[in-house]
N, C-alpha and C. Protein backbone atom coordinates (compact mmCIF):
# COMPACT_ATOMS: atom_id res chain seq x y z
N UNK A 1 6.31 3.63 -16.24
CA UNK A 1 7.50 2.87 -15.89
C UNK A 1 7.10 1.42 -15.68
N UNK A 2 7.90 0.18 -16.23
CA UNK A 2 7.68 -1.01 -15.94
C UNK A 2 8.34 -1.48 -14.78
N UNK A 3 7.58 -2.40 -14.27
CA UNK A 3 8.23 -3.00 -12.57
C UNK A 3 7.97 -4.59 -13.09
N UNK A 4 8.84 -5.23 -12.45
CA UNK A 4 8.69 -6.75 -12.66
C UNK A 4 8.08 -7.42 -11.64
N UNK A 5 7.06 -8.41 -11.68
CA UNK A 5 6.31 -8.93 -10.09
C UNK A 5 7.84 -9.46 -9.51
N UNK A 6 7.46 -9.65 -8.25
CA UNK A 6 8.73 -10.41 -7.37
C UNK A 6 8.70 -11.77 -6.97
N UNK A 7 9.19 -12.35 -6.86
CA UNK A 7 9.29 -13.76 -6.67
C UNK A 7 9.04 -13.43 -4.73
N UNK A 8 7.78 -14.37 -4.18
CA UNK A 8 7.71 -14.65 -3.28
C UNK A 8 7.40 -16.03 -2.68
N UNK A 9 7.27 -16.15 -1.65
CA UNK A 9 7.28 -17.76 -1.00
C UNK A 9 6.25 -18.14 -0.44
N UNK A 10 4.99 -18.35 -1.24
CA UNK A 10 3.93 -18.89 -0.62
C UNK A 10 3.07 -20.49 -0.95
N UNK A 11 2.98 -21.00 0.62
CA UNK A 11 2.87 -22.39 0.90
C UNK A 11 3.93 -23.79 0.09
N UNK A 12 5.07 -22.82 0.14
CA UNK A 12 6.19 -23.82 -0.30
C UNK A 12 6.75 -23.62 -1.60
N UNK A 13 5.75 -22.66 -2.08
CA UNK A 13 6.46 -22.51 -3.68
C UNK A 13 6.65 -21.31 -3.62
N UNK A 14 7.48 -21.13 -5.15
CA UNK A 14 7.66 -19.37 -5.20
C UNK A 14 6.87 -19.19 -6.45
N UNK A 15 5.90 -17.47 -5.69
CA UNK A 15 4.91 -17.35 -6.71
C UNK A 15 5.37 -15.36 -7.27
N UNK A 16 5.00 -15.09 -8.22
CA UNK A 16 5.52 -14.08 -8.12
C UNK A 16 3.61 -12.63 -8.09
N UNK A 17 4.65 -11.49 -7.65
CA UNK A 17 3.08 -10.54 -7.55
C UNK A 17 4.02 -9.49 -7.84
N UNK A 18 2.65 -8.48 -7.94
CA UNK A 18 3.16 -7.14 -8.19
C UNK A 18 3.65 -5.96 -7.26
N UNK A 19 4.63 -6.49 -6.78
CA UNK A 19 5.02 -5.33 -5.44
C UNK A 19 5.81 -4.24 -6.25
N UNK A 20 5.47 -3.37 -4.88
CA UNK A 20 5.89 -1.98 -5.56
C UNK A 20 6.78 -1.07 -4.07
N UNK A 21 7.82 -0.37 -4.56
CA UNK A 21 8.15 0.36 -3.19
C UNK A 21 7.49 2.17 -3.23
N UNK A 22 7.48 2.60 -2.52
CA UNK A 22 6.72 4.00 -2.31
C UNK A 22 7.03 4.70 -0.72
N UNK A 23 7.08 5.69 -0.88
CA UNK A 23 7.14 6.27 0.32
C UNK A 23 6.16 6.93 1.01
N UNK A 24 6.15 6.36 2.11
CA UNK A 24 4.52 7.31 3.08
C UNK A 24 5.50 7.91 3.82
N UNK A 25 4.33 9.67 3.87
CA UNK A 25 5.02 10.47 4.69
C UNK A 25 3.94 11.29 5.70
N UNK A 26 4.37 11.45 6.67
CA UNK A 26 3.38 12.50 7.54
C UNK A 26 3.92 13.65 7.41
N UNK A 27 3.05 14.81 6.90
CA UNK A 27 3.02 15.83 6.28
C UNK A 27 3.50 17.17 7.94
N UNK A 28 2.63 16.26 8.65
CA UNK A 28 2.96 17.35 10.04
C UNK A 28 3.89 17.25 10.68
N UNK A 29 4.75 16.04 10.42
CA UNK A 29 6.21 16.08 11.09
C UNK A 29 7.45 16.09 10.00
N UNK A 30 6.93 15.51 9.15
CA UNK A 30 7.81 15.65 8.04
C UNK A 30 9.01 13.97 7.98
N UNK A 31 8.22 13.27 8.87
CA UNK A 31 8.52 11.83 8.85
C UNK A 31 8.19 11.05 7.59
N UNK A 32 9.39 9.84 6.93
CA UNK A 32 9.11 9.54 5.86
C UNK A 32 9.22 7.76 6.26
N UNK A 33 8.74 7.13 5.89
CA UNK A 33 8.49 5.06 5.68
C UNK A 33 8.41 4.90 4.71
N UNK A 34 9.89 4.17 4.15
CA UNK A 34 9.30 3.43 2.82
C UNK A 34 8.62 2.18 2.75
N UNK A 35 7.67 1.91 2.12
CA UNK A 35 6.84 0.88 2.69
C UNK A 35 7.00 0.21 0.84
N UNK A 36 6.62 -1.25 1.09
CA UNK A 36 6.68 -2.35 0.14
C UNK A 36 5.73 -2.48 0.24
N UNK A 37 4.96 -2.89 -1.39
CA UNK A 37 3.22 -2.70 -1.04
C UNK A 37 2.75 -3.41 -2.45
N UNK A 38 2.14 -4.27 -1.76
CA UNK A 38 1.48 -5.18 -3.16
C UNK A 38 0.34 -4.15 -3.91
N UNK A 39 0.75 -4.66 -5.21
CA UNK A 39 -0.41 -2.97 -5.91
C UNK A 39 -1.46 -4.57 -6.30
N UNK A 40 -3.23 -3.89 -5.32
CA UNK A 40 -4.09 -4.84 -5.56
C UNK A 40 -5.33 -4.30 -6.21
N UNK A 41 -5.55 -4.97 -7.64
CA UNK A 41 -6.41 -4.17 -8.16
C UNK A 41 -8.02 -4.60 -7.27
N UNK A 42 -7.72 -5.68 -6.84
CA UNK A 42 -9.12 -6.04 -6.02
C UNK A 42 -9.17 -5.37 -4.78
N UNK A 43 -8.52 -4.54 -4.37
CA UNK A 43 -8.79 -4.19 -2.44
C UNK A 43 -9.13 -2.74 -3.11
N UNK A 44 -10.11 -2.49 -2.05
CA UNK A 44 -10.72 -1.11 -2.54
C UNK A 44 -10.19 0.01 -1.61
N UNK A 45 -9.24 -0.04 -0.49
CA UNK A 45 -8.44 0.90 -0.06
C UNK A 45 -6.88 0.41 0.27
N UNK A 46 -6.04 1.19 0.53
CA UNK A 46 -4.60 1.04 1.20
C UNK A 46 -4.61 0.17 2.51
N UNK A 47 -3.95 -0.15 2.90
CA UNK A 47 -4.02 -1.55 3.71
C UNK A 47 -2.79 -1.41 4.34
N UNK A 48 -2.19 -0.71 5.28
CA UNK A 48 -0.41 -0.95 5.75
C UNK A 48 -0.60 -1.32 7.37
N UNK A 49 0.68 -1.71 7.77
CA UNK A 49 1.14 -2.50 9.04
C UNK A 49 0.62 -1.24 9.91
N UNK A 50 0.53 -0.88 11.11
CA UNK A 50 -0.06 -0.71 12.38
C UNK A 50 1.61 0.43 12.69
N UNK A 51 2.79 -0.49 12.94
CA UNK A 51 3.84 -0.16 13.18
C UNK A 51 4.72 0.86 11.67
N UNK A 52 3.89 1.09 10.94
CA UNK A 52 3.92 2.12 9.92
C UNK A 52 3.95 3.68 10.75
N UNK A 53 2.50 3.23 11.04
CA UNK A 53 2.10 4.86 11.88
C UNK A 53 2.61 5.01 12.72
N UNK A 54 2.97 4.12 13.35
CA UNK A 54 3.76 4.36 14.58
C UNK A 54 4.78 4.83 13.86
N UNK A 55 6.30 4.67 13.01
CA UNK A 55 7.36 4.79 13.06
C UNK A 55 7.10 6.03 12.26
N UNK A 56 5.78 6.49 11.80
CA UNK A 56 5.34 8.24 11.00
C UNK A 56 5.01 9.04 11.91
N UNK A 57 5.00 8.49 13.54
CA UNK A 57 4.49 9.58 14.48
C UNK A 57 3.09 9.95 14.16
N UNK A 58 2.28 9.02 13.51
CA UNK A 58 0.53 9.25 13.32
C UNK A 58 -0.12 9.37 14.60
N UNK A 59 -0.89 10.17 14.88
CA UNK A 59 -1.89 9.94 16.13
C UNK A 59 -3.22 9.35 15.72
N UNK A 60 -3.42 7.81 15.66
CA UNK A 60 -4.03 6.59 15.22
C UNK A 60 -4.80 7.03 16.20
N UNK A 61 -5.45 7.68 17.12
CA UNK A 61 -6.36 7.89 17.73
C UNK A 61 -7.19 9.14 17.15
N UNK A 62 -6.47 9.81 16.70
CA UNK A 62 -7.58 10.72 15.79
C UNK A 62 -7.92 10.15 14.19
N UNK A 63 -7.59 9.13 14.12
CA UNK A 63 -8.08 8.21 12.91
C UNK A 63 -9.67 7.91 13.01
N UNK A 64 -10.27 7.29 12.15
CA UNK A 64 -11.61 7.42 12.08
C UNK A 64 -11.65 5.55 11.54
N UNK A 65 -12.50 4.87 13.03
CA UNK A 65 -12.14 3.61 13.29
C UNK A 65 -13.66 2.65 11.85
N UNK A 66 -12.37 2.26 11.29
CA UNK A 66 -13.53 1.15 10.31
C UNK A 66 -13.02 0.03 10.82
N UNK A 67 -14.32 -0.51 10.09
CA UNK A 67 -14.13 -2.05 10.30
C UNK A 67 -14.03 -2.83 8.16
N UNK A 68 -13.13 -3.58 8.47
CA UNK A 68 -13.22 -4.05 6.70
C UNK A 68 -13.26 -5.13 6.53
N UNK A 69 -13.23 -6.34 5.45
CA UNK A 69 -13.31 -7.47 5.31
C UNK A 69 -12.13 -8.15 4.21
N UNK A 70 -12.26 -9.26 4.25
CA UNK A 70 -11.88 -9.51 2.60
C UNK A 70 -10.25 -9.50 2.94
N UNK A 71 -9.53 -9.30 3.87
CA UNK A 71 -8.15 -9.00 4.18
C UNK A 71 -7.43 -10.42 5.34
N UNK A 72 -7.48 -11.70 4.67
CA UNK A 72 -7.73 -12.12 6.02
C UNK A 72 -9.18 -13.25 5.82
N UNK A 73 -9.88 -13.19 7.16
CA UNK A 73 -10.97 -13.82 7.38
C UNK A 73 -11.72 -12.90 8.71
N UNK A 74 -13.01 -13.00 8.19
CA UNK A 74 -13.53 -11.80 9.20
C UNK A 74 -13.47 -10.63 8.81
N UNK A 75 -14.32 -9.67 10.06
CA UNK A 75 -14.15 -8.49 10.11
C UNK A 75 -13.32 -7.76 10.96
N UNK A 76 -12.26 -6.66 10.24
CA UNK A 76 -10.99 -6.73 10.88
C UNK A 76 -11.36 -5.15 10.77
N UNK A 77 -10.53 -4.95 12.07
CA UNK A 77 -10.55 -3.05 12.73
C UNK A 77 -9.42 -2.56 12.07
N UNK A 78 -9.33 -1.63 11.72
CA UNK A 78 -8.37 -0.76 11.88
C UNK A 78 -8.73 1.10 11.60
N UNK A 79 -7.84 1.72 11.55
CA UNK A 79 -7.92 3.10 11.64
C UNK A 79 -7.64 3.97 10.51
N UNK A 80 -8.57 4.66 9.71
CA UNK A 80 -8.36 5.73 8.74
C UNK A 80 -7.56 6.55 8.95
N UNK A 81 -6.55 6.48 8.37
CA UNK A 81 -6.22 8.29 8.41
C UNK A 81 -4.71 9.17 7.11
N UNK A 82 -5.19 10.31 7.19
CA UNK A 82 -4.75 10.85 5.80
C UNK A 82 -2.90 10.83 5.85
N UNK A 83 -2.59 10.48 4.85
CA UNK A 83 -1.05 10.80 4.78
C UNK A 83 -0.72 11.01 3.56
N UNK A 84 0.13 11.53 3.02
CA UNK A 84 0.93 11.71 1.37
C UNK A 84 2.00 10.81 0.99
N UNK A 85 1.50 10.54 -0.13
CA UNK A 85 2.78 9.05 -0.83
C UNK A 85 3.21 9.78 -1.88
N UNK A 86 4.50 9.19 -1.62
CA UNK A 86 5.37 9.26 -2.91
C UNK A 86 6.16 8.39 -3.62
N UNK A 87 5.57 8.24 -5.13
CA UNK A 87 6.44 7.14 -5.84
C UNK A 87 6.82 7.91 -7.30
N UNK A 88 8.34 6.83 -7.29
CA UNK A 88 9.52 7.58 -8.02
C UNK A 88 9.09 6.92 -9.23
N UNK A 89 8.55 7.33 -10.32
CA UNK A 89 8.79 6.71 -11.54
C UNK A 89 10.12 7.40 -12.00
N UNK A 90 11.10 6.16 -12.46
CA UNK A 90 12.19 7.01 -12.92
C UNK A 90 12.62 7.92 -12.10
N UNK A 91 13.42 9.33 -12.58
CA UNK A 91 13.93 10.64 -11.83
C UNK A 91 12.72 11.14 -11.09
N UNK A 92 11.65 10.74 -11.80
CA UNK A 92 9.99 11.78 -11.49
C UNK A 92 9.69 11.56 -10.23
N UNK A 93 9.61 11.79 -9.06
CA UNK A 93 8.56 12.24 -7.86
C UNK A 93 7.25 12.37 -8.44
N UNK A 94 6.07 11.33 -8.00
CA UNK A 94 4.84 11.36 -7.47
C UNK A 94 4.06 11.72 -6.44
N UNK A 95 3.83 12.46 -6.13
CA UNK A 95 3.00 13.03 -4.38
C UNK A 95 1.83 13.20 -4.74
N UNK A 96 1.11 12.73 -3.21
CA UNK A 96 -0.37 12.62 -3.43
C UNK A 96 -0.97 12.37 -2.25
N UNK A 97 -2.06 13.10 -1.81
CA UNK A 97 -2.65 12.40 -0.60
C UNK A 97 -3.18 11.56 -1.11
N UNK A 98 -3.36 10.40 0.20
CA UNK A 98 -4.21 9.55 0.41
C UNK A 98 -5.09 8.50 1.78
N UNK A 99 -5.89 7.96 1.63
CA UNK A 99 -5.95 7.86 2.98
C UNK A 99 -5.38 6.16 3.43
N UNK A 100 -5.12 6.05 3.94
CA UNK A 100 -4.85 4.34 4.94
C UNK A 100 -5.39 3.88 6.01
N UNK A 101 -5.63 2.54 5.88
CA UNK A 101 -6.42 2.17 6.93
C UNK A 101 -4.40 1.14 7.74
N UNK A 102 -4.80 1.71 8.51
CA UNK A 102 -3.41 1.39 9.70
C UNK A 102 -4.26 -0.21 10.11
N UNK A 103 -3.64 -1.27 10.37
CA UNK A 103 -4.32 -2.37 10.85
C UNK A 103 -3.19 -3.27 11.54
N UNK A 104 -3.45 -3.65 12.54
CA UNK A 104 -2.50 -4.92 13.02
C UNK A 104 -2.79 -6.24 12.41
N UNK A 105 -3.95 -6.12 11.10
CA UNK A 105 -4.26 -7.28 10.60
C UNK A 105 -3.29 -7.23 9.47
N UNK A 106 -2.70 -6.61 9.20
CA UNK A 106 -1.75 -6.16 8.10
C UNK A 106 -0.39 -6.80 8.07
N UNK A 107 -0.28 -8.11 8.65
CA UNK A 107 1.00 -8.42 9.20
C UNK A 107 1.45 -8.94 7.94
N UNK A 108 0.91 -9.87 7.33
CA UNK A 108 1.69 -10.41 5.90
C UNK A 108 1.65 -9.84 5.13
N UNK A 109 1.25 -9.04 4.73
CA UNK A 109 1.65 -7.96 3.30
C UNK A 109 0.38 -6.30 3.54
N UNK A 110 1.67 -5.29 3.29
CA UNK A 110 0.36 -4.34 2.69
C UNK A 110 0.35 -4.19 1.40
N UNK A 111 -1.22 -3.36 1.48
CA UNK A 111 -2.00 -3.11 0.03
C UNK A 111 -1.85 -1.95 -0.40
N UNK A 112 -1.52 -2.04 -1.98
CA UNK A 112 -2.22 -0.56 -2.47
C UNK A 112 -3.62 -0.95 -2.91
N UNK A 113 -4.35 0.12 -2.54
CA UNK A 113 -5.70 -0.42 -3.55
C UNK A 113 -6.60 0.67 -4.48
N UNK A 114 -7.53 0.51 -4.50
CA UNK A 114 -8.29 1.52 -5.80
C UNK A 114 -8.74 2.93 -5.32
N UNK A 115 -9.03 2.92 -4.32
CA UNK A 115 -9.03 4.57 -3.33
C UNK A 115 -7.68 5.00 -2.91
N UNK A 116 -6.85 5.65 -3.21
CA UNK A 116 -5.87 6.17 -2.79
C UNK A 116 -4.50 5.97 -3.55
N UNK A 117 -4.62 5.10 -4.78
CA UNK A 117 -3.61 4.32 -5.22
C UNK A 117 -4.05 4.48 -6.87
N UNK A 118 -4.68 3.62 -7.21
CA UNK A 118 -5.24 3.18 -8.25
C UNK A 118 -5.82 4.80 -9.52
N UNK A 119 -6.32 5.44 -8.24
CA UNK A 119 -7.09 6.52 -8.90
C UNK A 119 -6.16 7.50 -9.03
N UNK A 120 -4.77 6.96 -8.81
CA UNK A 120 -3.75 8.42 -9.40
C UNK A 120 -2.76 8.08 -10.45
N UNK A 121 -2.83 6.95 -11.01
CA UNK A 121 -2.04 6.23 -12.19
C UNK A 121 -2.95 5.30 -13.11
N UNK A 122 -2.09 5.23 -14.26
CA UNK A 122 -2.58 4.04 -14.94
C UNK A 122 -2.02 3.07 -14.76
N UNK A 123 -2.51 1.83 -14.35
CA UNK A 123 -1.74 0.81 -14.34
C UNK A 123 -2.37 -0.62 -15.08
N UNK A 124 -1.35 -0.72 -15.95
CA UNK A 124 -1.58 -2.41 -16.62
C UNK A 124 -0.43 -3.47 -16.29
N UNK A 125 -1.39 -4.51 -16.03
CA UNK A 125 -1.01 -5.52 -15.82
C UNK A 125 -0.69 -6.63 -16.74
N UNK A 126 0.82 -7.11 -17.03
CA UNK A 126 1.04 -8.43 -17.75
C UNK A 126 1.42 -9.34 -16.96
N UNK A 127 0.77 -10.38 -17.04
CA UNK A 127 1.01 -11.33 -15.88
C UNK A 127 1.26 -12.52 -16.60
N UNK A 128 0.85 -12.69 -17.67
CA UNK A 128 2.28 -13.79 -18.34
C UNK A 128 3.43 -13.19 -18.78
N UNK A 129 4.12 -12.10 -18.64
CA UNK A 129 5.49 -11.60 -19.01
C UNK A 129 6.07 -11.25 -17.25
N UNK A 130 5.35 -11.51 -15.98
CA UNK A 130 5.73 -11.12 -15.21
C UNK A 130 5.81 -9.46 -14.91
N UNK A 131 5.07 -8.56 -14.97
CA UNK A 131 5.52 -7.45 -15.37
C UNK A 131 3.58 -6.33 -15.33
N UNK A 132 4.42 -5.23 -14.99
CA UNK A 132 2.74 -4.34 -14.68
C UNK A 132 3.65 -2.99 -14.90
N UNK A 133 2.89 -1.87 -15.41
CA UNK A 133 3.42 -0.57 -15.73
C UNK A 133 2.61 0.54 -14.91
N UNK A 134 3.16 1.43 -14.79
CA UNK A 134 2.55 2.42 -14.00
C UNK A 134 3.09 3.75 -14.57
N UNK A 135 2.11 4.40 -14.88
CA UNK A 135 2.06 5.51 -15.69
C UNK A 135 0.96 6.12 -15.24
């Protein structure tokens, strides 16, 4: 399925990227977040807001605490832990575990990235037509 990047607003101009919508769900309550999520072929895991898990009823304390970089400046904390996504190509339902790192460093955008994301589709990127496919 083709998605068009989105026009966003950064340092005064509008630039466009490849966002994508998807749904995270916690499997043990049966809680669903649709979350907006830049698909990044450079971040090597999932990357979402803090107040994600919270509104999935996650217990971020039985998460498994990393530390990561590259997100930001510094080395930034946040918490592993497993949940199942789902994205609609078309009529089609996608489900899949994967894991997320929950972060309060996560405030301006989350990530999809190459562990949890990347490794369950194909995805190409046209970035002079504005535009990335996911198959």
């Amino acid at each position: 399925m083709i998605f068009n990047y989105i026009p966003v607003l950064r340092s005064g101009a509008s630039c466009r990227f490849p966002f994508v919508n998807l749904d995270v769900i916690n499997s043990e309550n049966g809680r669903l977040k649709n979350v907006f999520a830049l698909v990044d072929s450079g971040s090597e895991s999932n990357i979402f807001r803090m107040d994600v898990a919270e509104e999935l009823g996650l217990d971020v304390s039985s998460g498994e605490k990393v530390v990561f970089g590259g997100y930001g400046s510094g080395k930034i904390d946040g918490m592993l832990l497993p949940v199942d996504m789902q994205l609609w190509l078309g009529n089609t339902p996608h489900r899949w575990k994967a894991e997320v790192i929950f972060s309060d460093a996560a405030k301006e955008r989350q990530v999809l990235g190459q562990e949890g994301f990347f490794d369950q589709f194909e995805i190409t990127f046209r970035r002079k037509s504005a535009e990335f496919e996911i198959s």
